[in-house]
Structure formats: C-alpha cells, structure tokens
N, C-alpha and C. Protein backbone atom coordinates (compact mmCIF):
# COMPACT_ATOMS: atom_id res chain seq x y z
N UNK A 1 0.82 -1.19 0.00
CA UNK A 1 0.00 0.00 0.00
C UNK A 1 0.87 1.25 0.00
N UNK A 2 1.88 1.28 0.06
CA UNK A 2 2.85 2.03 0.77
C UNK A 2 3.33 2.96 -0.74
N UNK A 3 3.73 1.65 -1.07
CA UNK A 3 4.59 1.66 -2.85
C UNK A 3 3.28 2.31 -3.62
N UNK A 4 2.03 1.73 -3.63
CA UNK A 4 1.14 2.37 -4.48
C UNK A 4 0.94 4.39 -3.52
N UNK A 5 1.02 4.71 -2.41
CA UNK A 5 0.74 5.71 -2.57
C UNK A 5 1.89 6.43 -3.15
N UNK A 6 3.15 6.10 -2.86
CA UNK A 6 4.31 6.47 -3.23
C UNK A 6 4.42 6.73 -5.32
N UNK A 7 3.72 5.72 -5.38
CA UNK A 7 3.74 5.67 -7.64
C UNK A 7 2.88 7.44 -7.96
N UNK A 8 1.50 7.10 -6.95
CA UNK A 8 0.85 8.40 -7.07
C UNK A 8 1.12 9.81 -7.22
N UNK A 9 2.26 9.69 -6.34
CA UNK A 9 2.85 10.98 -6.22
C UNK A 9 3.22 12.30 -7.75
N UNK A 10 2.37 12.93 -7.91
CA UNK A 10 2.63 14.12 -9.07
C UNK A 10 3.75 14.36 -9.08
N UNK A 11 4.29 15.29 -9.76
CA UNK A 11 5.45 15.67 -10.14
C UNK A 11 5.54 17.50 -9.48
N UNK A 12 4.24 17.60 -8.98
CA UNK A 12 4.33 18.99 -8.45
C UNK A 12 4.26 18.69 -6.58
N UNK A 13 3.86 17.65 -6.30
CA UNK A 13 3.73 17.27 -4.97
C UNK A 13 4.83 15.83 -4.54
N UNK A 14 5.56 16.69 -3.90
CA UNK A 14 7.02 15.55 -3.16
C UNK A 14 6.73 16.20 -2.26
N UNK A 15 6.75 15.04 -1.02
CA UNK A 15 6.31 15.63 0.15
C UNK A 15 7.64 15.73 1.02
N UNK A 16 7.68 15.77 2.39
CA UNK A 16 8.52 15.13 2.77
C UNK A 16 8.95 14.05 3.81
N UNK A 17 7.89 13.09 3.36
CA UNK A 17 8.49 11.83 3.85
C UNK A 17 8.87 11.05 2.92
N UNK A 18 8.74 11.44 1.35
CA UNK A 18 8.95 10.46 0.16
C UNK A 18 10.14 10.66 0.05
N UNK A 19 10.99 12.52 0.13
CA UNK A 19 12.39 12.73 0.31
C UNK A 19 13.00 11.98 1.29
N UNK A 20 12.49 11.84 2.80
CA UNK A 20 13.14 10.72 3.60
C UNK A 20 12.86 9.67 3.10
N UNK A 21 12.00 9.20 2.62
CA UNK A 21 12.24 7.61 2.07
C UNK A 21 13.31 7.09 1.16
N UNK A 22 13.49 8.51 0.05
CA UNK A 22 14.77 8.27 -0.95
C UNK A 22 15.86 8.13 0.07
N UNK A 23 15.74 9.47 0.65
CA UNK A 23 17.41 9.00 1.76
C UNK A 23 17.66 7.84 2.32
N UNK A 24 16.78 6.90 2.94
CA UNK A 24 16.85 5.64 3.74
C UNK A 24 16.79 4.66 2.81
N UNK A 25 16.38 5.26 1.18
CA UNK A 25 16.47 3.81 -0.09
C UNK A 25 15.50 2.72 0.25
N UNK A 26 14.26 3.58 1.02
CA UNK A 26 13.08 2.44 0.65
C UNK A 26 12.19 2.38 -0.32
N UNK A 27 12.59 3.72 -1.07
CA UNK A 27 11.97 3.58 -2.55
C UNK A 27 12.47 2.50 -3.35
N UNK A 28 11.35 1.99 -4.74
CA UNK A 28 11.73 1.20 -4.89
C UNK A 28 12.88 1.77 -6.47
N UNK A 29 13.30 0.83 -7.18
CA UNK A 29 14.54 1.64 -7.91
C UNK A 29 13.48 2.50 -8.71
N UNK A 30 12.30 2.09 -9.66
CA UNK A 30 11.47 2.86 -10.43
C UNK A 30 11.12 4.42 -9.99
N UNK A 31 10.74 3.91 -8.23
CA UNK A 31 10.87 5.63 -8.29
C UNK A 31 12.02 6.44 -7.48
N UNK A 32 12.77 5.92 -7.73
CA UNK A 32 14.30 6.36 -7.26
C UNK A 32 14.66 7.21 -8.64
N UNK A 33 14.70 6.35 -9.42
CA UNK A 33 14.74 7.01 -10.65
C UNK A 33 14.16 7.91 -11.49
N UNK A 34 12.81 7.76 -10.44
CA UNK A 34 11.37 8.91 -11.53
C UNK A 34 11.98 10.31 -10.51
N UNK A 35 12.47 10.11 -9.12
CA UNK A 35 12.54 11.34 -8.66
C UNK A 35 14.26 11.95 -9.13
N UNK A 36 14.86 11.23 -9.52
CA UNK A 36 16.19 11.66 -9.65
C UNK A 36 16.33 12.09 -11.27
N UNK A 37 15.42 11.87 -12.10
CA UNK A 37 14.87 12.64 -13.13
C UNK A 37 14.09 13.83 -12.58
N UNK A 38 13.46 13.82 -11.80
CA UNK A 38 12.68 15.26 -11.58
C UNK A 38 13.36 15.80 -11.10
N UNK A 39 14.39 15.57 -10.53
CA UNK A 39 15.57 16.74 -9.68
C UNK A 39 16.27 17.40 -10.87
N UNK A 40 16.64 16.50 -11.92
CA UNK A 40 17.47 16.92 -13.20
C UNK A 40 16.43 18.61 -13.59
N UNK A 41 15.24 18.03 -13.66
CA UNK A 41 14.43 19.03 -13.76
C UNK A 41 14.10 20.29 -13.04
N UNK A 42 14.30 20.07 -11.88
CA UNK A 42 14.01 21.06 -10.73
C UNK A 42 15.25 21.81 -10.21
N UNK A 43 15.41 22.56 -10.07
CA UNK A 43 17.10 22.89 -9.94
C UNK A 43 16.42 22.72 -7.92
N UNK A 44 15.15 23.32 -7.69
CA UNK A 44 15.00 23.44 -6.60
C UNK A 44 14.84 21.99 -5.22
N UNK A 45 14.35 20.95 -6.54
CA UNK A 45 14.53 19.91 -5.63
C UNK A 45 15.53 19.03 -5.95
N UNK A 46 16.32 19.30 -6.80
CA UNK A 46 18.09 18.95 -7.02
C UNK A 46 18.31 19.49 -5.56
N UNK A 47 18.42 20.90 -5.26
CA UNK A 47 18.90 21.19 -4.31
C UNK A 47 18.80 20.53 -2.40
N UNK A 48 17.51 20.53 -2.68
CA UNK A 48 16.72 19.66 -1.37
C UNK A 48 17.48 18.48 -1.26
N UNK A 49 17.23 18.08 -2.26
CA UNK A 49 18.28 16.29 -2.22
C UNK A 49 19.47 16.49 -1.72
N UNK A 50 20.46 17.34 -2.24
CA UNK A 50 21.84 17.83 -1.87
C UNK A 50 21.74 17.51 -0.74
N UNK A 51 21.29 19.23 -0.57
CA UNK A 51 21.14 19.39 1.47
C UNK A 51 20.82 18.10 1.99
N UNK A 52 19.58 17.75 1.97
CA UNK A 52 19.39 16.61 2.67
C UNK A 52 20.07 15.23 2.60
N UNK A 53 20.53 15.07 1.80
CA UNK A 53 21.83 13.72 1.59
C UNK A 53 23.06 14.22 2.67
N UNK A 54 23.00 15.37 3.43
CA UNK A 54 24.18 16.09 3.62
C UNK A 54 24.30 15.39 5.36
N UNK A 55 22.83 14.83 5.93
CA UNK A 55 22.34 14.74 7.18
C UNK A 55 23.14 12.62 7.01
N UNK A 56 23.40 13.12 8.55
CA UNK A 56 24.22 11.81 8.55
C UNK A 56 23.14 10.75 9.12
N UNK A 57 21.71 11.14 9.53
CA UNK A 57 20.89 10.28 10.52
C UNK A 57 19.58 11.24 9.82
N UNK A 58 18.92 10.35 8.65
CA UNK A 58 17.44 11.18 8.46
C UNK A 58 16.13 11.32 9.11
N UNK A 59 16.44 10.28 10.55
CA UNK A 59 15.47 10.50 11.81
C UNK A 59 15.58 11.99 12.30
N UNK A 60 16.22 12.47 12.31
CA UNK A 60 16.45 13.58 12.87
C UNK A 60 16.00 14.65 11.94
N UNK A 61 16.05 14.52 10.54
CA UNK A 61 15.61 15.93 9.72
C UNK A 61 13.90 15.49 9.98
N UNK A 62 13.23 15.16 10.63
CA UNK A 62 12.01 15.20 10.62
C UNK A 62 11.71 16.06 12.00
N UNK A 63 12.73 16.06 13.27
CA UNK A 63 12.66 17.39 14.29
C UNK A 63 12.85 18.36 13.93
N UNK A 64 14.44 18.04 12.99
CA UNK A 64 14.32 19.64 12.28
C UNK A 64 13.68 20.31 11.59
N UNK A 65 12.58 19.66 10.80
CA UNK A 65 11.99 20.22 9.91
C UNK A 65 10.99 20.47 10.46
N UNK A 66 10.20 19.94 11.72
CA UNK A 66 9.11 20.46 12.96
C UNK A 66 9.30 21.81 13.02
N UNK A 67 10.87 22.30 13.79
CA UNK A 67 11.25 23.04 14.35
C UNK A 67 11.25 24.01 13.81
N UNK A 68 11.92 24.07 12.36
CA UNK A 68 11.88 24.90 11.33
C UNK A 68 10.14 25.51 11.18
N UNK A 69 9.47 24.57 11.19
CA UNK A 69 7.87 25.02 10.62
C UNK A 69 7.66 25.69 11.92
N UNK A 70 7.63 25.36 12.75
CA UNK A 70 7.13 26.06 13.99
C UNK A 70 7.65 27.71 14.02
N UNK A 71 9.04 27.54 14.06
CA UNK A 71 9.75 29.16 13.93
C UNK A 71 9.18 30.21 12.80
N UNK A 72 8.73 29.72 11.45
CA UNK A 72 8.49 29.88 10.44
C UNK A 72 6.66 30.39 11.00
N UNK A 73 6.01 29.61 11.10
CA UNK A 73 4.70 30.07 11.85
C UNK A 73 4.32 31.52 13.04
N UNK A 74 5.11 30.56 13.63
CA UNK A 74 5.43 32.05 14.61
C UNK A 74 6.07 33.30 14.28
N UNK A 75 6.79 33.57 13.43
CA UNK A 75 7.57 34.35 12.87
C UNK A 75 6.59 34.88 11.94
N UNK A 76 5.46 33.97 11.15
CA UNK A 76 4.31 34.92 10.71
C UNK A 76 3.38 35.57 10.88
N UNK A 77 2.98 34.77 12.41
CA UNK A 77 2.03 35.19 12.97
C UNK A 77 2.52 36.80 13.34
N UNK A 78 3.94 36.84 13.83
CA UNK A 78 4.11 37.74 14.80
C UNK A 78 3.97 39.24 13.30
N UNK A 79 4.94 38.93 12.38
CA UNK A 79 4.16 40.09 11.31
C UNK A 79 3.35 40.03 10.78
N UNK A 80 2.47 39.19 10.88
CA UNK A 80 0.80 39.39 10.49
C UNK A 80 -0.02 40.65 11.65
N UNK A 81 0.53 40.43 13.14
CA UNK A 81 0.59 41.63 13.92
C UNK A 81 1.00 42.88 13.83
N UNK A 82 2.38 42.99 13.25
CA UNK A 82 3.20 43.61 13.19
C UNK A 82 2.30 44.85 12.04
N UNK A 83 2.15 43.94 11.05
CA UNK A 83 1.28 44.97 9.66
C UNK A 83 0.06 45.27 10.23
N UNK A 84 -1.00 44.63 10.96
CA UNK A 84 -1.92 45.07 11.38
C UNK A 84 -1.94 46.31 12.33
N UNK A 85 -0.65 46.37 12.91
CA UNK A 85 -0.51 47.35 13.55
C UNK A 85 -0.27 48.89 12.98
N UNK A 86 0.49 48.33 11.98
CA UNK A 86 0.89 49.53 10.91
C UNK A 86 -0.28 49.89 10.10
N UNK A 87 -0.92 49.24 9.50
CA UNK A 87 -2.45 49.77 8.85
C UNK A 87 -3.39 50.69 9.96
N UNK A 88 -3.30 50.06 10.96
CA UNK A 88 -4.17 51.15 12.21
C UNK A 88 -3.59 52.46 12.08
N UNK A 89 -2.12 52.56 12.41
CA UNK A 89 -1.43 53.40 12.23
C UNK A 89 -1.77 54.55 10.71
N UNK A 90 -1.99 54.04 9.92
CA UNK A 90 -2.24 54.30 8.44
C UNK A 90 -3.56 55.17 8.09
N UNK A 91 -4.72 54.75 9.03
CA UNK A 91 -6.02 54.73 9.12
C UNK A 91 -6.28 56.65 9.33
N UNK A 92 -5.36 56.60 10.09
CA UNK A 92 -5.43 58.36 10.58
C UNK A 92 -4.97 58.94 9.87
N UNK A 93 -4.09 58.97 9.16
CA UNK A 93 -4.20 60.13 7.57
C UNK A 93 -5.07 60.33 6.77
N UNK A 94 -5.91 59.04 6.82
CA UNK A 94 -7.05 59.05 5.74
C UNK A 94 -7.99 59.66 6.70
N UNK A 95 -8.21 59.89 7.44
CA UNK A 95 -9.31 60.63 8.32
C UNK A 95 -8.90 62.08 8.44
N UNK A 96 -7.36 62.40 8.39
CA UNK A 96 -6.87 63.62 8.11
C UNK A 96 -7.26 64.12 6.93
N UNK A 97 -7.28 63.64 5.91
CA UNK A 97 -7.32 63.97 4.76
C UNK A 97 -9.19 64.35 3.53
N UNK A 98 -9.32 63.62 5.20
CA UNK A 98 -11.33 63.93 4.64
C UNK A 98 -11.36 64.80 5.15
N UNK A 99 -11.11 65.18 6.56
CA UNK A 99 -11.56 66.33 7.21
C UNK A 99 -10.83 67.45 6.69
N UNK A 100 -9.79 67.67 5.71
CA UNK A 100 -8.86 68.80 5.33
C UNK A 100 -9.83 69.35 3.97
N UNK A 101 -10.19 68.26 3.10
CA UNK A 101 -11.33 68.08 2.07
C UNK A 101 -12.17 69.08 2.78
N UNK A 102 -12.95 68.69 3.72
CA UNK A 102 -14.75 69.27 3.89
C UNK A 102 -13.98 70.41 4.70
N UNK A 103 -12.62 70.79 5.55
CA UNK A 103 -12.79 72.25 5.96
C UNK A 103 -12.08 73.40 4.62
N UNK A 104 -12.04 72.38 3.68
CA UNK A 104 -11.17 73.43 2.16
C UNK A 104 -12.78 74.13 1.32
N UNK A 105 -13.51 72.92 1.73
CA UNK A 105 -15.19 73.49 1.08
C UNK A 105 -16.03 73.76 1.93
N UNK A 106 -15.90 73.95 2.68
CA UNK A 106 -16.55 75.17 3.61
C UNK A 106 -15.93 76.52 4.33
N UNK A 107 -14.52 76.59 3.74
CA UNK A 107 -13.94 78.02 3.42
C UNK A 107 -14.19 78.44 2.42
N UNK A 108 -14.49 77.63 1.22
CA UNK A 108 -14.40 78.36 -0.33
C UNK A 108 -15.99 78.59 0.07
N UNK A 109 -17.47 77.74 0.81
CA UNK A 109 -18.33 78.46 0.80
C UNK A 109 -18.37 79.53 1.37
N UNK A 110 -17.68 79.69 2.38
CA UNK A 110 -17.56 81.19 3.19
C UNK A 110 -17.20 81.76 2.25
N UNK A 111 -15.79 82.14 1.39
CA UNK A 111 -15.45 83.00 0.98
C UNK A 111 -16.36 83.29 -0.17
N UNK A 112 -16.77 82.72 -1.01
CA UNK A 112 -18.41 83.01 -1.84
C UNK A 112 -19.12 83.53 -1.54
N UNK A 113 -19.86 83.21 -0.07
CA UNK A 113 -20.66 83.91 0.12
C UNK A 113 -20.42 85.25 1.29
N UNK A 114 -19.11 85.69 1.40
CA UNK A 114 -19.07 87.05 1.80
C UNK A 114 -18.67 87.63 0.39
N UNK A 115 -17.96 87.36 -0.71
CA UNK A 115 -17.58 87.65 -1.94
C UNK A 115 -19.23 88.48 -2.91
N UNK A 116 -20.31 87.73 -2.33
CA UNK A 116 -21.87 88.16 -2.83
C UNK A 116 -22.00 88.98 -2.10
C-alpha cells in the first residue's frame, strides 16, 4: 500500500516523507529514478536532495523540519501583527485627509458667500 501511494505521487507534490524515504532507499529503484529525473528538472529539488543527503541520521531531519515550521509560523504570525498594527497606524491620515477636504469646502463656501 505504501509503494502504491508512493507511484501516485505528481510531479508537483514531493512531500517530505517520500524525500526521507529516498534517503533511507526504501523507494523502490522505479521511483528512485522517476525522482532523480525530476531533480534533473528542478534545480530546486536537485537542491533539497543535496542538502538533505548532507544529514548523517534522516530520523532527525524530521525534528528539524518540525522546528523549522514552527519558527516559520510564529515568525508569521508575529508580522501578520506587526502589519496590522501599521495599517491602524495608516487609518489616521485618511481621516486627516477627509476632514482637510470638507474644511477646504466650507472656506471656499464662506469666501463666496461674503464675496456676494
């Protein structure tokens, strides 16, 4: 069952436990070979392979790669705050800028109508 979800796999979706599976060579050679053609292709998951061939124990790039997502999350959350804060910030010029509007036309009506 394993091998059939593994054949499934698109050419736009490599996950990454199929990359740890290449590293540990429980793929079987067919798709050892279908992915080491798509790397030829990908300069970006040529690269992944690199790096990750680089790890001496591929139990372990699965903490790191936790760890990584976690920092990565949090690190968005925190400027997803960060901009929300700055748009508030933002909000008051545009309220400057109506009220500068309606007191520019209700001087020009004053001055009209002392001008009559």
């Amino acid at each position: 069952m394993e091998q059939k979800k593994h054949s499934d796999k698109r050419k736009d979706q490599i996950d990454e436990q199929y990359l740890l599976d290449y590293l540990r060579g429980s793929l079987s050679p067919g798709e050892q070979h279908e992915l080491e053609l798509m790397s030829e292709q990908n300069s970006l998951l040529e690269d992944a392979l690199d790096g990750l061939s680089t790890f001496d124990k591929p139990e372990h790039l699965q903490d790191i790669s936790q760890q990584l997502n976690q920092q990565l999350r949090n690190h968005i959350r925190a400027s997803r705050g960060h901009r929300r804060r700055r748009k508030k910030n933002l909000q008051l010029p545009a309220w400057i800028y109506v009220l500068a509007v309606i007191l520019l036309l209700l001087l020009s009506c004053w001055v009209l109508y002392i001008a009559l």
